[in-house]
Protein backbone atom coordinates (compact mmCIF):
# COMPACT_ATOMS: atom_id res chain seq x y z
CA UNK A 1 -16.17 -1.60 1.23
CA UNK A 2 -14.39 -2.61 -1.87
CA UNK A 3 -11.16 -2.26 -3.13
CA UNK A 4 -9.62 -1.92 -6.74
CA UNK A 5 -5.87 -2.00 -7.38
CA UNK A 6 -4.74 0.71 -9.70
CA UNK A 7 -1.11 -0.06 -9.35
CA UNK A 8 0.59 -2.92 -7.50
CA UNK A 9 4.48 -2.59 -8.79
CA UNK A 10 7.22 -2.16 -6.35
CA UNK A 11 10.05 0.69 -6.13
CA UNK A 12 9.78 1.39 -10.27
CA UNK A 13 7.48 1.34 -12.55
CA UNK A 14 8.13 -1.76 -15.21
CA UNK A 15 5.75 -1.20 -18.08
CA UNK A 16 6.12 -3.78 -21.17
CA UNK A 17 5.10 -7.52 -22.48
CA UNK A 18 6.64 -9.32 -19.55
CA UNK A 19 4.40 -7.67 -17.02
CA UNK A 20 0.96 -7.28 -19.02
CA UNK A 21 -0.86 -9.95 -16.41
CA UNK A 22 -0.01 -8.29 -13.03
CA UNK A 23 0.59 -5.14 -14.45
CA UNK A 24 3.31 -2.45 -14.43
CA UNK A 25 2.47 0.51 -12.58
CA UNK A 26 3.29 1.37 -8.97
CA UNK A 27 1.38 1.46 -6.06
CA UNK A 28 -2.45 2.71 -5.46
CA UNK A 29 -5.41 1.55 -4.19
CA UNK A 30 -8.74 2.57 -4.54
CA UNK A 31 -11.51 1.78 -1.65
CA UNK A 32 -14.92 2.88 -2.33
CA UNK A 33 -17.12 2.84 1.01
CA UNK A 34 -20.47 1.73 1.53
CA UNK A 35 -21.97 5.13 1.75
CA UNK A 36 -19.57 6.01 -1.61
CA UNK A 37 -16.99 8.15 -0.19
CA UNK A 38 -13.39 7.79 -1.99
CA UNK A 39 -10.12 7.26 0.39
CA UNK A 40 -6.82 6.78 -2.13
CA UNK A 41 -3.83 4.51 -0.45
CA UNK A 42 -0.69 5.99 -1.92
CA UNK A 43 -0.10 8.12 -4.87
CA UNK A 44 1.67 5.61 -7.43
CA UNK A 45 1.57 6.01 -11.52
CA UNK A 46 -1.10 4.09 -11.01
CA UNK A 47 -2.91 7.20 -9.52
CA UNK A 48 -2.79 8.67 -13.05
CA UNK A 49 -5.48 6.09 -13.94
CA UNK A 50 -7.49 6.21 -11.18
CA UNK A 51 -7.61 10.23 -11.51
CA UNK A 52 -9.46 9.84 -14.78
CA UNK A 53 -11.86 7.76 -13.64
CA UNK A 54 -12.94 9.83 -10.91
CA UNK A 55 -12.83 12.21 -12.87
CA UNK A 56 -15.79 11.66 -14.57
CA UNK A 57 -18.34 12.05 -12.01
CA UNK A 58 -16.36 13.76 -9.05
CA UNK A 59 -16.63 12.88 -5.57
CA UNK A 60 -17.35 15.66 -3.40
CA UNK A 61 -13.84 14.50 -1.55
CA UNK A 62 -11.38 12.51 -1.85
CA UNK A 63 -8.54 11.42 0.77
CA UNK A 64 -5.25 10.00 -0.54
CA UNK A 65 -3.54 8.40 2.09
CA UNK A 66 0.10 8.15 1.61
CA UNK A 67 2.08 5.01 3.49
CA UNK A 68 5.20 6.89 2.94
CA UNK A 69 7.09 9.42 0.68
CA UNK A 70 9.40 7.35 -1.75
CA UNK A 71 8.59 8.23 -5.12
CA UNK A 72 7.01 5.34 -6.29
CA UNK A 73 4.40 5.87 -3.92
CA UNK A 74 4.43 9.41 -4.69
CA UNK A 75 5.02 9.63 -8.46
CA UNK A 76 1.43 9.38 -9.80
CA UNK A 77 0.36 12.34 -7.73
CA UNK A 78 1.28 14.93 -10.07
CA UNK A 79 -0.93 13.70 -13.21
CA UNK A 80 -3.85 12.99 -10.26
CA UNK A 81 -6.71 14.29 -12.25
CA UNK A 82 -8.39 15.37 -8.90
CA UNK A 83 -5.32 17.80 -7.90
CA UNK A 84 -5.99 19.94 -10.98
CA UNK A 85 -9.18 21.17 -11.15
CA UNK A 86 -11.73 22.28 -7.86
CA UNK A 87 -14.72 19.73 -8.50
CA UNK A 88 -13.94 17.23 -5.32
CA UNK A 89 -12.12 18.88 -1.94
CA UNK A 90 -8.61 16.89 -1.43
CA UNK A 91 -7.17 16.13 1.32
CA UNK A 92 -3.87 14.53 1.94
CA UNK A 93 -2.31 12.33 4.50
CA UNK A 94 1.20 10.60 5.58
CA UNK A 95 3.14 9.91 8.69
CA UNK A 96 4.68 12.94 10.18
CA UNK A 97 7.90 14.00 10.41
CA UNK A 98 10.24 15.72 12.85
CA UNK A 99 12.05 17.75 10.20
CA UNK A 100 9.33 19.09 7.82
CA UNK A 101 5.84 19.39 7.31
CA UNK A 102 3.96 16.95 4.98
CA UNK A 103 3.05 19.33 2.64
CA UNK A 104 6.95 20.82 2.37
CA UNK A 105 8.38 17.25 1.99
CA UNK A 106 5.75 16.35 -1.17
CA UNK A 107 6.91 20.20 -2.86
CA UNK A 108 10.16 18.82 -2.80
CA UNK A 109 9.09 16.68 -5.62
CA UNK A 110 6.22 18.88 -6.77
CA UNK A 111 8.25 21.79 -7.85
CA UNK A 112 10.66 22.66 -10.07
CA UNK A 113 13.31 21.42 -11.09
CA UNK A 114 11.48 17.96 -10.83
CA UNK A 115 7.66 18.63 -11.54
CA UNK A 116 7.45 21.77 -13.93
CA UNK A 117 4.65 23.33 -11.51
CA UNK A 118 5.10 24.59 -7.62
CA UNK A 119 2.67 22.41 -5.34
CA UNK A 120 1.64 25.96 -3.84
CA UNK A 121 0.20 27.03 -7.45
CA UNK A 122 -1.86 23.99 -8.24
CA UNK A 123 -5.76 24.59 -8.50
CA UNK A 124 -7.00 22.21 -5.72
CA UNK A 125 -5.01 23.55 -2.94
CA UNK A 126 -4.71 20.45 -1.16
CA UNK A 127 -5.39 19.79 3.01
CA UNK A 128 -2.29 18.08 4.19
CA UNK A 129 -2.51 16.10 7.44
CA UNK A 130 -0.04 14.08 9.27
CA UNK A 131 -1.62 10.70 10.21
CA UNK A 132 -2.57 10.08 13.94
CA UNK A 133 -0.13 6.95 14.77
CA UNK A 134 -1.21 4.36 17.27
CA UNK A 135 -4.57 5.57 17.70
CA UNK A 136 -8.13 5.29 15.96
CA UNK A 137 -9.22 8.18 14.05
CA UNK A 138 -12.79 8.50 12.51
CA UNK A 139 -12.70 9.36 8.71
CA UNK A 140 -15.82 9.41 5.79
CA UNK A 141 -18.02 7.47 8.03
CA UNK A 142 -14.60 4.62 8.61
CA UNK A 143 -12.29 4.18 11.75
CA UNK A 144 -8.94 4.20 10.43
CA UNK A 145 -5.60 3.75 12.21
CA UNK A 146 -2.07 4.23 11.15
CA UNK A 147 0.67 2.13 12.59
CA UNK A 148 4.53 2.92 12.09
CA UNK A 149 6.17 0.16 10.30
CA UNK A 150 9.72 -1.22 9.27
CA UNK A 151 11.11 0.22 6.61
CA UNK A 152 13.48 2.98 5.66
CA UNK A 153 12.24 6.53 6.34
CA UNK A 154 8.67 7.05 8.31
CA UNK A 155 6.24 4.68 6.88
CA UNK A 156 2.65 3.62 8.26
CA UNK A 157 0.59 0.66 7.38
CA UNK A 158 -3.25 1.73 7.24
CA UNK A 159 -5.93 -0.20 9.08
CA UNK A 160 -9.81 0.63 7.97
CA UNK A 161 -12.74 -0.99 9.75
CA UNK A 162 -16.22 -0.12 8.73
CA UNK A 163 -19.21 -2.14 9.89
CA UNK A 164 -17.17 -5.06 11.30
CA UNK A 165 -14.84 -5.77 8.18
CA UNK A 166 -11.18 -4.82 8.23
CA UNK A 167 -8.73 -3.92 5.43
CA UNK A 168 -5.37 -3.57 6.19
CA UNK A 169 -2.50 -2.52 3.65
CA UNK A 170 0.77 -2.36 4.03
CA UNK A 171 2.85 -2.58 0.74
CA UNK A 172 6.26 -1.59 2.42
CA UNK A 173 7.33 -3.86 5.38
CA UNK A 174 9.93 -5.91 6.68
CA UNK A 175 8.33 -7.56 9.26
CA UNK A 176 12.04 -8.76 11.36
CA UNK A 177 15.18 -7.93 10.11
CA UNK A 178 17.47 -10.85 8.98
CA UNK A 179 14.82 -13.24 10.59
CA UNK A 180 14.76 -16.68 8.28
CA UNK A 181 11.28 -18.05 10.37
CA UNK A 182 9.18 -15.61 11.10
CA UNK A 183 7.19 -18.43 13.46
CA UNK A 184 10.85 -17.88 16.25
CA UNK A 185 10.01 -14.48 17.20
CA UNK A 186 7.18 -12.96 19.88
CA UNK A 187 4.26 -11.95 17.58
CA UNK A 188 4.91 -8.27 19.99
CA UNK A 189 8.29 -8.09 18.48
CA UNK A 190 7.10 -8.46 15.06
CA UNK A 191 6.53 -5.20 12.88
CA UNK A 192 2.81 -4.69 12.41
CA UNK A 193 1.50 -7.68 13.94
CA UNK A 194 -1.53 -5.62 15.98
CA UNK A 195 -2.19 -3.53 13.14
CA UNK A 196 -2.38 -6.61 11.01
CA UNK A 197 -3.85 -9.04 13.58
CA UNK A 198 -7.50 -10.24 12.77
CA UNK A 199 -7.64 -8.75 9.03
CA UNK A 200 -10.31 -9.75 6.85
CA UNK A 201 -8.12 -8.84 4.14
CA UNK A 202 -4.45 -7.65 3.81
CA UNK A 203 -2.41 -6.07 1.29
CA UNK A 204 1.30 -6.63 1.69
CA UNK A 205 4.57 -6.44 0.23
CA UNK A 206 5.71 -9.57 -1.10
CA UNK A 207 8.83 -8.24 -3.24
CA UNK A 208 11.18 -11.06 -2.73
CA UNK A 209 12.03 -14.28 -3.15
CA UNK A 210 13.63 -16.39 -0.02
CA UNK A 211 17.00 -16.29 -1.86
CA UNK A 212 16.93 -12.57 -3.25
CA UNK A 213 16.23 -11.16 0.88
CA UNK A 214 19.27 -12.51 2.05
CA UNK A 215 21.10 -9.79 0.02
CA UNK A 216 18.83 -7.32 0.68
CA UNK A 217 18.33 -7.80 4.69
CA UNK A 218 17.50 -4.26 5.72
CA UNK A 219 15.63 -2.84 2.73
CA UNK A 220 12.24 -2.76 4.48
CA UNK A 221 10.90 -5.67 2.41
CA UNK A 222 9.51 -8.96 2.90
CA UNK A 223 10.67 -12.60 1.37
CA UNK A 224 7.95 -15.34 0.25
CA UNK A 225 8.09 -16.70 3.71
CA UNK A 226 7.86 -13.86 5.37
CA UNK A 227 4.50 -12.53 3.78
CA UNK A 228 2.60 -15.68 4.19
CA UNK A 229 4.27 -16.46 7.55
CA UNK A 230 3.20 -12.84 9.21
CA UNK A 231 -0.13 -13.29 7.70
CA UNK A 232 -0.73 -16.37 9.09
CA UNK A 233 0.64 -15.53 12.34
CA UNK A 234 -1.65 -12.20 12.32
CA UNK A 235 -4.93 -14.56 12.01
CA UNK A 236 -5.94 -12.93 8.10
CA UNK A 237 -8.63 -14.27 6.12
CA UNK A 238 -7.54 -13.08 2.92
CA UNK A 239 -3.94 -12.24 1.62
CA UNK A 240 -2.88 -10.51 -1.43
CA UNK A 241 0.44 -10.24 -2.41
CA UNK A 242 1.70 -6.89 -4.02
CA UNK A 243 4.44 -4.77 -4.46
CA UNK A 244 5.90 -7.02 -7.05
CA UNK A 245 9.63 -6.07 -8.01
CA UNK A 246 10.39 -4.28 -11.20
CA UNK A 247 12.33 -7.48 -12.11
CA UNK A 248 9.73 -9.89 -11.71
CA UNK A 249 8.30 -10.99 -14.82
CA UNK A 250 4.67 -12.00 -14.37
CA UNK A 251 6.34 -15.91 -15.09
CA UNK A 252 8.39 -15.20 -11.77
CA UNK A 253 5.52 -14.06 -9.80
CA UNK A 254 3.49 -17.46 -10.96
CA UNK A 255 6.41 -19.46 -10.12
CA UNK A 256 6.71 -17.10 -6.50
CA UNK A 257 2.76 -17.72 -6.15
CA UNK A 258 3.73 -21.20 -6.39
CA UNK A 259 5.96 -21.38 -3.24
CA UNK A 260 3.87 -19.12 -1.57
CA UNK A 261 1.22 -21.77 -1.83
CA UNK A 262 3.19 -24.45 -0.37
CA UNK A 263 3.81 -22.63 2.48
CA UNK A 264 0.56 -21.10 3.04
CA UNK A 265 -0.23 -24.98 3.16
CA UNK A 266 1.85 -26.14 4.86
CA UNK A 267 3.93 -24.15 6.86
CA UNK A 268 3.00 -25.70 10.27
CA UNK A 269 1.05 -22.33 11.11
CA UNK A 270 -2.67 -22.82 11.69
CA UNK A 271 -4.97 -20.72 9.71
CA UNK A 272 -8.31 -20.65 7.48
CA UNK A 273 -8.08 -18.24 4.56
CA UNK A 274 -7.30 -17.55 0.86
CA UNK A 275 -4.17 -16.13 -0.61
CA UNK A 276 -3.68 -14.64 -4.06
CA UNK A 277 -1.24 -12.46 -5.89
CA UNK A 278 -2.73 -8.89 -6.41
CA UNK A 279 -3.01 -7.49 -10.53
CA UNK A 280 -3.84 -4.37 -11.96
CA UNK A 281 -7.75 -4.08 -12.45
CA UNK A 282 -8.27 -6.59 -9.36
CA UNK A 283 -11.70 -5.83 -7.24
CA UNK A 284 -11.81 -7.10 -3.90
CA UNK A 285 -15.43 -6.90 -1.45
CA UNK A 286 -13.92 -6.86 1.56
């Protein structure tokens, strides 16, 4: 399994000369399986890329896996190559909801007077699924599970396991709300511990600094501490940070990198793995 990261921007998308090295657009991931199959997690402008690419020699499917419904997870589906023309069959997923289906809550966006087109006229004619929660599903030859996690609105963090090595991504999450020390509370009453627990490599939001979360308690995102402490305390070999803020220069995220190392050293949590901050164009072998 290997992963590329198409877009690894947080809430907007912050194009321009600040951000060249990590990169601007929001959130999408690519993972290519061993047997080739194509699964998409989330729909950011980074998506718009990633269409063209695939593009060019279509996969007979593709599955885009939504985490959740804010736009900037959402915003790159529209200019999705795939979702325009009938070469590759597309199916989409997200976490359910008790008010609307999945595929009436992504027309609100994909129809006018927001998107110039009606979802129900575009050429693929998408599958929409709501993703099992809390239970192992089998998809393109992977076992894939899809655990609710904190943050406003429903929103899952995606587990995929195939032949032994586990990817787990989970750009939106605030693992305890308010919580300083992650290392104080019950690993059962943190948010996504067992979905995290034992990755070989995790994606997760790391949008704030330790001083910028204290005004932002409640926002379903994570400080510094908080990303390396819940991957530490979730056993992962391998953690990239992502789901940088639109106000982070790519100087700020080298200086955050730089407290994130000390405390992935020496945080008093015992571990034995690698930590780096994700970029546009990054390939990972997981």
């Amino acid at each position: 399994m290997k992963a590329k990261v198409w877009g690894c921007r947080g809430s907007l998308a912050a194009p321009g000369p600040d951000t060249v090295r990590y990169g601007g657009n929001t959130s999408c991931l690519e993972l290519t399986l061993d047997n080739g199959a194509v699964l998409v997690l989330d729909a950011g402008t980074g998506a718009r890329s990633l269409g063209l690419k695939l593009a060019e020699e279509a996969p007979k499917r593709i599955d885009v896996l939504l985490t959740h419904l804010h736009l900037d997870h959402l915003e790159g589906l529209g200019f999705f190559t795939p979702l325009w023309t009938t070469a590759s069959e597309l199916h989409i997923w997200g976490p359910a909801s008790p008010l609307k289906s999945l595929e009436d809550r992504i027309a609100t966006y994909l129809s006018p007077p927001l998107f110039p087109v009606h979802l129900s006229a575009i050429p693929s004619h998408p599958t929409f699924h709501d993703t099992p929660e809390d239970e192992e599903w089998e998809l393109a030859g992977v076992r894939l599970s899809a655990q609710r996690i904190s943050h406003p609105g429903p929103t899952v963090g995606y587990r995929v396991e195939e032949e032994g090595r586990t990817l787990v991504y989970m750009p939106d999450h605030e693992p305890a709300l308010g919580i300083g020390d992650l290392r104080g509370v019950a690993p059962e009453w943190l948010s996504g511990y067992a979905g995290a627990f034992g990755a070989d490599v995790l994606f997760h939001d790391a949008q704030y600094t330790e001083e910028e979360y204290g005004h932002k308690v409640g926002w379903g995102h994570s400080s510094t501490e908080h990303v390396v402490t819940f991957a530490q305390l979730a056993k992962v070999r391998r953690l990239f940070m992502t789901h940088h803020d639109p106000l982070h220069t790519d100087d700020d995220l080298e200086a955050i990198f730089v407290r994130a190392r000390e405390l992935w050293d020496g945080n008093g949590v015992d571990h034995d793995g690698e930590i780096a901050l994700a970029y546009e164009g990054m390939e990972v072998e997981v």
